[in-house]
N, C-alpha and C. Protein backbone atom coordinates (compact mmCIF):
# COMPACT_ATOMS: atom_id res chain seq x y z
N UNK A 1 117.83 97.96 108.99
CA UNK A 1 116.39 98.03 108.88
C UNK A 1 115.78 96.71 109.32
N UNK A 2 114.33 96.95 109.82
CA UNK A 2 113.75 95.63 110.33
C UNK A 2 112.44 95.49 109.20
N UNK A 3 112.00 94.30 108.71
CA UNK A 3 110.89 93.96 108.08
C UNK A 3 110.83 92.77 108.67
N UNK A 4 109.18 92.67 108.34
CA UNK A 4 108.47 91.42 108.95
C UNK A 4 107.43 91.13 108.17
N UNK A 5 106.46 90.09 107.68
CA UNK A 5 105.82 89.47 107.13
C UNK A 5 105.06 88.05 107.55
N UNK A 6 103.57 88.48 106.89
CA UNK A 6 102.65 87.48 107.88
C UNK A 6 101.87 86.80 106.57
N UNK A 7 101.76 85.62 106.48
CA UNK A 7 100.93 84.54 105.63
C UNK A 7 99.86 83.60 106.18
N UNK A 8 98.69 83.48 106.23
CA UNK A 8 98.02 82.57 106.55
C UNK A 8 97.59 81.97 105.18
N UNK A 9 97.88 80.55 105.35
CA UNK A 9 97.41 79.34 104.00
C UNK A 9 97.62 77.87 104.44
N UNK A 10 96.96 77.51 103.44
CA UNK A 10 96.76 75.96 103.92
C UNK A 10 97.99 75.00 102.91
N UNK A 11 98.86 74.42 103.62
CA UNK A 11 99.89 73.43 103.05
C UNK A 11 99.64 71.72 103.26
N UNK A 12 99.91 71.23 101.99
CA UNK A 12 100.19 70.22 102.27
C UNK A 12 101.77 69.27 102.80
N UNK A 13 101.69 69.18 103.98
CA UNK A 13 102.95 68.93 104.48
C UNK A 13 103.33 67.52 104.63
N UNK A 14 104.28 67.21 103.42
CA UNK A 14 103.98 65.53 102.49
C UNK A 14 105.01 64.89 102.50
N UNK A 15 106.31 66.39 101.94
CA UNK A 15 107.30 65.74 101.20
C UNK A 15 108.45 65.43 102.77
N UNK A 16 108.54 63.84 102.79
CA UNK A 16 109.56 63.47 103.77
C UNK A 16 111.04 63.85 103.21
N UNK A 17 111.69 63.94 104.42
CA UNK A 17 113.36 63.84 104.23
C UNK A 17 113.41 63.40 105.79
N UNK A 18 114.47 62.69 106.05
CA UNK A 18 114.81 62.10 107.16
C UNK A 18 113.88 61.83 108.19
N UNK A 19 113.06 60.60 108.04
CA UNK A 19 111.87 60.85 109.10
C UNK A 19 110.55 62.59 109.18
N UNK A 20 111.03 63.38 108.65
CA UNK A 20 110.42 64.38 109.01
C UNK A 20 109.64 65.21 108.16
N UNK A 21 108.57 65.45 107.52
CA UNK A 21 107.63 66.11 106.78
C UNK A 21 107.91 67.51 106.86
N UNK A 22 107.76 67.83 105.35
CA UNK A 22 108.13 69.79 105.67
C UNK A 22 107.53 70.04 104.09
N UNK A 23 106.87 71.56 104.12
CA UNK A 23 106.61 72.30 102.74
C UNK A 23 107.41 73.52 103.38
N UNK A 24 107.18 74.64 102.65
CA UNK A 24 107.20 75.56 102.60
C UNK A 24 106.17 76.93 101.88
N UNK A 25 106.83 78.05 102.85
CA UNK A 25 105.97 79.31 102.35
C UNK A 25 107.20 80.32 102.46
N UNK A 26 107.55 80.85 101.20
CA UNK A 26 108.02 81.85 100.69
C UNK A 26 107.56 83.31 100.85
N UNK A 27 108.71 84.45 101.45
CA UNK A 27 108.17 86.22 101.37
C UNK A 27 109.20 86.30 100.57
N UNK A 28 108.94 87.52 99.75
CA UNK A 28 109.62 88.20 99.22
C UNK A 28 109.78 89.52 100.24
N UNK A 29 110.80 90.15 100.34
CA UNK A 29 111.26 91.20 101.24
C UNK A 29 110.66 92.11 100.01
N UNK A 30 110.59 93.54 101.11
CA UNK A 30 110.04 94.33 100.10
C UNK A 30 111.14 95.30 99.31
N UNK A 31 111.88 95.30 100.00
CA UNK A 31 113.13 95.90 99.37
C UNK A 31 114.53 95.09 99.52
N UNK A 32 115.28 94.60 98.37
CA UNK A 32 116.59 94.00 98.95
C UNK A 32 117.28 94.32 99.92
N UNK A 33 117.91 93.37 100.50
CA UNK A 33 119.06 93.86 101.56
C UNK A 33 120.51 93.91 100.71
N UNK A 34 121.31 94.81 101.34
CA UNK A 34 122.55 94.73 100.65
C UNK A 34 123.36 93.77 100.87
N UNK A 35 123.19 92.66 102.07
CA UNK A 35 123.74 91.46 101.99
C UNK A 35 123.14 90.34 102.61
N UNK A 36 123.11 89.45 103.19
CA UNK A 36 121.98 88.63 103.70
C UNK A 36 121.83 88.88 104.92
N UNK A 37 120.43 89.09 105.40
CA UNK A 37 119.79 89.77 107.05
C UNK A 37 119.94 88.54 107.61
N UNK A 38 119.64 88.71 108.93
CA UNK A 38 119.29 88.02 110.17
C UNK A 38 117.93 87.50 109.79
N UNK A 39 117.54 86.11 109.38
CA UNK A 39 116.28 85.73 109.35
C UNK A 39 115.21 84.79 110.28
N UNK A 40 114.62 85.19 111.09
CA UNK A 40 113.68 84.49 112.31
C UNK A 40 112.40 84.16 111.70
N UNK A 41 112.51 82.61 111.83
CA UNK A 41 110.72 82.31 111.14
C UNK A 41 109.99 81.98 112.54
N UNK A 42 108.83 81.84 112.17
CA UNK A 42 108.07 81.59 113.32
C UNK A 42 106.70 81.24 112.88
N UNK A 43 105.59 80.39 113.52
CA UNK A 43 104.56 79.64 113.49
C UNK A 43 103.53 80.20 114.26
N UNK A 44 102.67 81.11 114.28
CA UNK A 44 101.71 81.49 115.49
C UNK A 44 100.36 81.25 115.13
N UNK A 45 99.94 80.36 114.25
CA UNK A 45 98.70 79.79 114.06
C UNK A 45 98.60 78.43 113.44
N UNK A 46 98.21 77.32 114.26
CA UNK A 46 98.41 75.87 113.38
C UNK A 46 96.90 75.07 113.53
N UNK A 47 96.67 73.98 112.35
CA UNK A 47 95.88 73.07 113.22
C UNK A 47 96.47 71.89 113.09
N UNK A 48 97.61 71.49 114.23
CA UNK A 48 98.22 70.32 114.24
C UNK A 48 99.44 70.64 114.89
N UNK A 49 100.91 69.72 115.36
CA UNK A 49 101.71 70.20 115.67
C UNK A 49 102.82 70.38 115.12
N UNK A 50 103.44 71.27 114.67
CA UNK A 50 104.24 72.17 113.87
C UNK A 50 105.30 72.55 114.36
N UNK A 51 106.36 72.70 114.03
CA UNK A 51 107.87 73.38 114.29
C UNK A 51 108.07 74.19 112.81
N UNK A 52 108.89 74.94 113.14
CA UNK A 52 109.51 75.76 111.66
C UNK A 52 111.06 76.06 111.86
N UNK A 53 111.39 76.13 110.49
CA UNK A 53 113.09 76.48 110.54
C UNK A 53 112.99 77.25 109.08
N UNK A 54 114.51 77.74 109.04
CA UNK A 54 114.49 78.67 107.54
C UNK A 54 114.87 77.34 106.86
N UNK A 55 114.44 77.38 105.35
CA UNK A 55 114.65 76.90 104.20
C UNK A 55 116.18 76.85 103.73
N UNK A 56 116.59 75.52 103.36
CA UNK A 56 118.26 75.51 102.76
C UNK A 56 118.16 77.10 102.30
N UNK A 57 119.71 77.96 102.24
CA UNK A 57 120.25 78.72 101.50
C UNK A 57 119.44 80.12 101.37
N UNK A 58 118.80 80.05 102.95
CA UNK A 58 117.91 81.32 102.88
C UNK A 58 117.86 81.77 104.26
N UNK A 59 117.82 82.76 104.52
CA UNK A 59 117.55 83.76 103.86
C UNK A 59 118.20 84.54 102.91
N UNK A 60 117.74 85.06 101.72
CA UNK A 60 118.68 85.61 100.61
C UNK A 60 118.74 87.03 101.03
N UNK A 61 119.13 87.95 99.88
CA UNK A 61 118.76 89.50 99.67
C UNK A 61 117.40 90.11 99.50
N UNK A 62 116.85 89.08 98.50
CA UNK A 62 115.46 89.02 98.53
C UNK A 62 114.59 88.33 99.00
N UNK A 63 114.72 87.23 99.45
CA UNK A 63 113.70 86.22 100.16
C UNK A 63 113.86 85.60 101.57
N UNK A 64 112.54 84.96 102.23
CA UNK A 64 113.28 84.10 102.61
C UNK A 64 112.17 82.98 102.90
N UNK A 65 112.63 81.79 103.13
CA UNK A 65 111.52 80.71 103.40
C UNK A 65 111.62 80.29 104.62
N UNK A 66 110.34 80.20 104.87
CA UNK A 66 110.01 79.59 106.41
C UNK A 66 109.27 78.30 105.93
N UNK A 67 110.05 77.43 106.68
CA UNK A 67 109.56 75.88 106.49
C UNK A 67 109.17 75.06 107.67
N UNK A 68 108.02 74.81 107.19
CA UNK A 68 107.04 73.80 108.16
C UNK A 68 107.22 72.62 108.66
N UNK A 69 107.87 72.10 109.63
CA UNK A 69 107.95 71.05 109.67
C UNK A 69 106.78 70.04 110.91
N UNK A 70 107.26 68.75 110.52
CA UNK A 70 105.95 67.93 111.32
C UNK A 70 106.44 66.53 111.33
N UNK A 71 106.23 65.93 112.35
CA UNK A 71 106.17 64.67 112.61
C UNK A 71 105.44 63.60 111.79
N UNK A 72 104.63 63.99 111.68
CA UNK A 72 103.49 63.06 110.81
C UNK A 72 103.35 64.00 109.49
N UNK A 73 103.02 62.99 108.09
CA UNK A 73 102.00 63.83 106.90
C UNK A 73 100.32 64.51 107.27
N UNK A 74 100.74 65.37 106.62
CA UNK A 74 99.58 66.28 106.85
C UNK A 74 99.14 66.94 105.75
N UNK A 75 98.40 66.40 104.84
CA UNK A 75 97.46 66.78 103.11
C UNK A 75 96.99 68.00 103.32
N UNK A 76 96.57 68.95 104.68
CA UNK A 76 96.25 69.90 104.81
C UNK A 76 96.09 71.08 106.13
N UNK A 77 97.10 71.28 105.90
CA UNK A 77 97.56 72.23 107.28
C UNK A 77 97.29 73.25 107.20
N UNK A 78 96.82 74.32 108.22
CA UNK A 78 96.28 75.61 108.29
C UNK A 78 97.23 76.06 108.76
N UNK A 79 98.36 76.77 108.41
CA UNK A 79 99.42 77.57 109.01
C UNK A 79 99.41 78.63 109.15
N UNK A 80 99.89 80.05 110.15
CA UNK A 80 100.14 81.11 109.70
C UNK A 80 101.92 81.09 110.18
N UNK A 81 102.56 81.27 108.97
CA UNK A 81 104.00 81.53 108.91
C UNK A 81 104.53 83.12 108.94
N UNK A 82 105.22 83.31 110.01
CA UNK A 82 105.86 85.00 109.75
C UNK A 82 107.15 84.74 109.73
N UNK A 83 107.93 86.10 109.62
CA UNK A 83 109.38 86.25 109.36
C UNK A 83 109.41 87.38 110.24
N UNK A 84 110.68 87.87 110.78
CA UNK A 84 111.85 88.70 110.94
C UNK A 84 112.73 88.98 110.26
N UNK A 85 113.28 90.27 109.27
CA UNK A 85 114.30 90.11 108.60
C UNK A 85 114.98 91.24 109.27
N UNK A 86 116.25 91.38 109.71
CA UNK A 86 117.38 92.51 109.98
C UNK A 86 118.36 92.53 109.81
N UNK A 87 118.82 93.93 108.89
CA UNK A 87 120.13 94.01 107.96
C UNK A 87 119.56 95.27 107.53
N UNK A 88 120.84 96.03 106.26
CA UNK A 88 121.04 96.57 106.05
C UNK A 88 120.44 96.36 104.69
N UNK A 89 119.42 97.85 103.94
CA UNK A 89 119.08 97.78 102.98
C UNK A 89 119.76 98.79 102.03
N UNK A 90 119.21 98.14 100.83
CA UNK A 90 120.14 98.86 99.71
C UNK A 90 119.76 100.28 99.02
């Protein structure tokens, strides 16, 4: 099965790790998968410049996080974050 999911919100993108600024935005899938899907994040609305990757240890059965990342701090970012999830549901 394929699911997908769309968020527009504003993050503050603060917390450094290695040179590089990142928050996150969390979906819940709407139905578990029976083991962990194929998870594709993606960024198609910003005001600033943005990359994204999945979140440590995710995508799960139930979730997954798409995380914002950025060069510089940013107290308030307008993001819209989506997902791809594909696998097998339960």
């Amino acid at each position: 099965m394929i699911c997908y999911g769309k968020k527009t919100q504003t993050l503050a993108v603060t917390t450094q790790a290695g040179g590089v600024y990142y928050n996150s935005i969390i979906f819940t899938f709407p139905q578990e998968f029976i083991e962990t899907p194929v998870g594709i994040p993606a960024l198609t609305q910003t005001t600033g410049i943005f990359f994204t990757s999945l979140g440590n240890n995710y995508p799960s059965t139930t979730q997954v996080q798409v995380r914002v990342l950025s060069m510089v701090s940013n107290a308030s970012a307008n993001v819209t974050a989506s997902y791809i999830a594909i696998g097998k549901w339960k």
